[in-house]
N, C-alpha and C. Protein backbone atom coordinates (compact mmCIF):
# COMPACT_ATOMS: atom_id res chain seq x y z
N UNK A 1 0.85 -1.19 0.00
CA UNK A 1 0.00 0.00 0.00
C UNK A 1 0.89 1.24 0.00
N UNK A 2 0.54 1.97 -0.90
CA UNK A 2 1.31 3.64 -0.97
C UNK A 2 1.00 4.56 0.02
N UNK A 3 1.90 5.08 0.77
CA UNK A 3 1.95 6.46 1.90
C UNK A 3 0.49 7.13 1.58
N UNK A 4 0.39 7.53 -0.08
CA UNK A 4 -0.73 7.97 0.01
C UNK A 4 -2.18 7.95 0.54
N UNK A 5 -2.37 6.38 -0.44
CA UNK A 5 -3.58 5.71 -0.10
C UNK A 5 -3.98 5.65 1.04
N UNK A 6 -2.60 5.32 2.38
CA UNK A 6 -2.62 5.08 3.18
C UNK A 6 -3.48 6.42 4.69
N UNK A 7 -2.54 7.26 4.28
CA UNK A 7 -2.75 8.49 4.86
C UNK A 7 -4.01 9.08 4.50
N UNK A 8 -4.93 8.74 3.02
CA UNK A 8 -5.84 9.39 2.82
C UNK A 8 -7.33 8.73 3.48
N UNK A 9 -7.14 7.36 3.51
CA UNK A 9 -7.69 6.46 4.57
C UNK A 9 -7.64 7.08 5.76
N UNK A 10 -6.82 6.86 6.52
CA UNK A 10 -7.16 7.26 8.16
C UNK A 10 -7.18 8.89 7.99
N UNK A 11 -7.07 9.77 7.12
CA UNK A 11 -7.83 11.15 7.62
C UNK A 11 -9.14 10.90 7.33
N UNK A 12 -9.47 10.07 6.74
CA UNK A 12 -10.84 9.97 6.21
C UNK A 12 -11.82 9.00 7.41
N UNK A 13 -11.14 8.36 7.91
CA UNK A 13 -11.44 7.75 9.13
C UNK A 13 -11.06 8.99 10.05
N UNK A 14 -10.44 9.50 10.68
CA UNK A 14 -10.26 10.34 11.37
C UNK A 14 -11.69 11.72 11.23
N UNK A 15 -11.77 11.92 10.20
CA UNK A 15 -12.40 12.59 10.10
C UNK A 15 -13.84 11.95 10.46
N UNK A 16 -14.32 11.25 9.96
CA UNK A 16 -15.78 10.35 10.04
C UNK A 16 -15.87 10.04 11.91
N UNK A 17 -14.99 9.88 12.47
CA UNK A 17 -14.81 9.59 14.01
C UNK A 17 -14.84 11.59 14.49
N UNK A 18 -14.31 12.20 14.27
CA UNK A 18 -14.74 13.14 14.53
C UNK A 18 -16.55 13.99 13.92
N UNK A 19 -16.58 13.86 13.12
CA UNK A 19 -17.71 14.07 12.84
C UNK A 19 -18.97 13.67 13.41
N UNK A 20 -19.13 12.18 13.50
CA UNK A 20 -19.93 11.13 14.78
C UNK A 20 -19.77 11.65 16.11
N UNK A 21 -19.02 11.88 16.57
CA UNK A 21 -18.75 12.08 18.19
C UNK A 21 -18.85 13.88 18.32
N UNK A 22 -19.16 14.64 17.21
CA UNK A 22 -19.63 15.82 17.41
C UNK A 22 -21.29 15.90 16.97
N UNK A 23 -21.65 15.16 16.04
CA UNK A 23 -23.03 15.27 15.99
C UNK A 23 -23.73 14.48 17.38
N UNK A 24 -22.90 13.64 17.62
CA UNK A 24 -22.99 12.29 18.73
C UNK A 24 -23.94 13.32 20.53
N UNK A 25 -22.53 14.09 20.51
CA UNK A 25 -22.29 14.95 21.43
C UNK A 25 -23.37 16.60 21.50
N UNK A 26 -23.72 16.06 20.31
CA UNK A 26 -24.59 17.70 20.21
C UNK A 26 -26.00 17.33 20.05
N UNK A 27 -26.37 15.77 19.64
CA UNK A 27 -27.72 15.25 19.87
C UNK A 27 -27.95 14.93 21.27
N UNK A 28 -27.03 14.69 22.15
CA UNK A 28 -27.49 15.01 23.48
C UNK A 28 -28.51 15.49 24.20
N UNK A 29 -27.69 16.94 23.94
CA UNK A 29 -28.53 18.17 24.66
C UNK A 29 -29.40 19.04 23.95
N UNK A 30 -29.77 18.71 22.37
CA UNK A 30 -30.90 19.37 22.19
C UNK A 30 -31.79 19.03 22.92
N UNK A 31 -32.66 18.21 23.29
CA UNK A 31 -33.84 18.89 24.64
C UNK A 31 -33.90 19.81 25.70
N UNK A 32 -32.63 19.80 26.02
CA UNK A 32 -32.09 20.41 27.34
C UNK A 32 -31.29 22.05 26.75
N UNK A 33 -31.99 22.02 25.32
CA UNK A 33 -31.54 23.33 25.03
C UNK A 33 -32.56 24.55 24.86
N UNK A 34 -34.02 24.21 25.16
CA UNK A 34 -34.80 25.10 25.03
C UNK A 34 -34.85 26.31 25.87
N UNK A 35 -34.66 27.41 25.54
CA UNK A 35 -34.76 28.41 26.35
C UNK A 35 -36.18 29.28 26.90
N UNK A 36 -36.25 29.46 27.75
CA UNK A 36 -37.64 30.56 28.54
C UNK A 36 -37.61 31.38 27.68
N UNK A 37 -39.02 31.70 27.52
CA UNK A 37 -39.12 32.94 26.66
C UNK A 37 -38.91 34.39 28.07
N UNK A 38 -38.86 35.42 27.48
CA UNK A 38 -38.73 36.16 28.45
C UNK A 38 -40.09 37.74 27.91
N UNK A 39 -40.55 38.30 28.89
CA UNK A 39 -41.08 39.58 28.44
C UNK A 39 -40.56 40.47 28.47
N UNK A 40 -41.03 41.90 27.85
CA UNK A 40 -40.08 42.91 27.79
C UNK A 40 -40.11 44.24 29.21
N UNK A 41 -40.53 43.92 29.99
CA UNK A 41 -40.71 44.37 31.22
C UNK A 41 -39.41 44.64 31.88
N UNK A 42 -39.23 46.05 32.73
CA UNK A 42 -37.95 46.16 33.15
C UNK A 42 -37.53 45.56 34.02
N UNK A 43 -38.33 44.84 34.94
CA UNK A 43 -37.91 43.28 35.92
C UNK A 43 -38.60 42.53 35.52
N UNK A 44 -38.23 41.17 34.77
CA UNK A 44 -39.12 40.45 34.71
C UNK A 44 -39.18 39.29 35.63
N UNK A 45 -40.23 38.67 36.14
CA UNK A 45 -40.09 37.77 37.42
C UNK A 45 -41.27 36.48 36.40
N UNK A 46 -40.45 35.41 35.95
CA UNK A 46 -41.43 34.65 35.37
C UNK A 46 -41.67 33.73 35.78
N UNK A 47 -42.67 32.80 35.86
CA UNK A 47 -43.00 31.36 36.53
C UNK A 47 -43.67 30.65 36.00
N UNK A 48 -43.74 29.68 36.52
CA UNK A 48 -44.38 28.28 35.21
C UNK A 48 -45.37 28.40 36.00
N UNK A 49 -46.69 28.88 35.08
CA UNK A 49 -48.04 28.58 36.05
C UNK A 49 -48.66 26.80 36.13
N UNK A 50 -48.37 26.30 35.01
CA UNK A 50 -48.86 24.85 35.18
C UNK A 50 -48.62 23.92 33.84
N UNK A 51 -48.45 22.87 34.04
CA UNK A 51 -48.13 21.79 33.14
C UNK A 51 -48.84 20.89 33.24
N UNK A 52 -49.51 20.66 31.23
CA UNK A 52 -49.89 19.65 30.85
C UNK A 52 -49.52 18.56 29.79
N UNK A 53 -49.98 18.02 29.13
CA UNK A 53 -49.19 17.00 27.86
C UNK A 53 -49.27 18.05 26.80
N UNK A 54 -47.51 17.67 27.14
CA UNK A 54 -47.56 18.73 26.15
C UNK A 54 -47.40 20.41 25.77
N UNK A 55 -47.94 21.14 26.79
CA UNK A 55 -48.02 22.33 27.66
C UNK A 55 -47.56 23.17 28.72
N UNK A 56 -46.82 24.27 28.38
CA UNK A 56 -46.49 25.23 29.22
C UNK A 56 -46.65 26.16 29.48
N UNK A 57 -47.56 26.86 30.68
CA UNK A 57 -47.27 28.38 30.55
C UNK A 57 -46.84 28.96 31.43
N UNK A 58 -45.58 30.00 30.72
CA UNK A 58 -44.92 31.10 31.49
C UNK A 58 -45.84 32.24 31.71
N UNK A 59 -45.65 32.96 33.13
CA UNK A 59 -46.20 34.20 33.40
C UNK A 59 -45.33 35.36 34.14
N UNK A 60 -45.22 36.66 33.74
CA UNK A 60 -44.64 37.18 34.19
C UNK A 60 -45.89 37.82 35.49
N UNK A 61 -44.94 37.66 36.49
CA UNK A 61 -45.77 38.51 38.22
C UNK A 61 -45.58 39.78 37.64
N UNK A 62 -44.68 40.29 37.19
CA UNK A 62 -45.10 42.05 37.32
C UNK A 62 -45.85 42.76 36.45
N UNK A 63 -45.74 42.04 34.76
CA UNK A 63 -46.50 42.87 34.15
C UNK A 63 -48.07 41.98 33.34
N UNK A 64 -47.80 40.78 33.91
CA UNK A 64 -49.10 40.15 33.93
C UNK A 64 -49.14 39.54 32.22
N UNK A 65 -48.34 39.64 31.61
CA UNK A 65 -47.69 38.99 30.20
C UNK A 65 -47.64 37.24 30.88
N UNK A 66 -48.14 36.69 29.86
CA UNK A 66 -48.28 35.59 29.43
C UNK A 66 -47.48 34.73 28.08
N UNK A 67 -47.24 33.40 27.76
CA UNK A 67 -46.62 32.89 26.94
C UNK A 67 -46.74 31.31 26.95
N UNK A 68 -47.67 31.10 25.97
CA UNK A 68 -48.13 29.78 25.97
C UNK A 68 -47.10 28.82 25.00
N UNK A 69 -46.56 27.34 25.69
CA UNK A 69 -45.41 26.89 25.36
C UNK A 69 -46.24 25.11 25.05
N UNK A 70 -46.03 24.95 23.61
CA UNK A 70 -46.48 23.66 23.45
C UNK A 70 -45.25 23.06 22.34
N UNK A 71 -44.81 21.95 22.84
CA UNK A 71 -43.86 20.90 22.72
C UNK A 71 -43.94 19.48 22.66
C-alpha cells in the first residue's frame, strides 16, 4: 500500500470519528436546550403557572404577560 492511499484512509477515518462524536455529542442536549421565553418588562419575574401534555405556561408577576409553550 502507498503512503498515500494510506494516509488518505485514516484522515478519512479520522475525520468520520470526529464528525460522529460531534453530531454524537450535540444530539445530546438538544432537549435540554430550550430556552424561557422572556417579556419585555424592566424586571421580569417569570414562573411556570402549570403543566400539561404537552403544555407550558410562562407568566410574568409584574406585568401580567403571558406565553403559551407547546412541545
Amino acid at each position: 500500500m502507498k503512503k498515500g492511499k494510506f494516509f488518505k484512509k485514516v484522515s478519512l477515518f479520522l475525520f468520520a470519528l470526529t464528525t460522529l462524536c460531534i453530531v454524537g455529542g450535540a444530539g445530546a442536549n438538544i432537549k435540554t436546550a430550550i430556552a424561557r421565553p422572556v417579556c419585555t418588562c424592566p424586571s421580569p419575574d417569570i414562573e411556570t403557572v402549570y403543566h400539561e401534555n404537552g403544555f407550558t405556561r410562562y407568566h410574568c408577576r409584574n406585568c401580567g404577560w403571558f406565553y403559551d409553550f407547546k412541545y
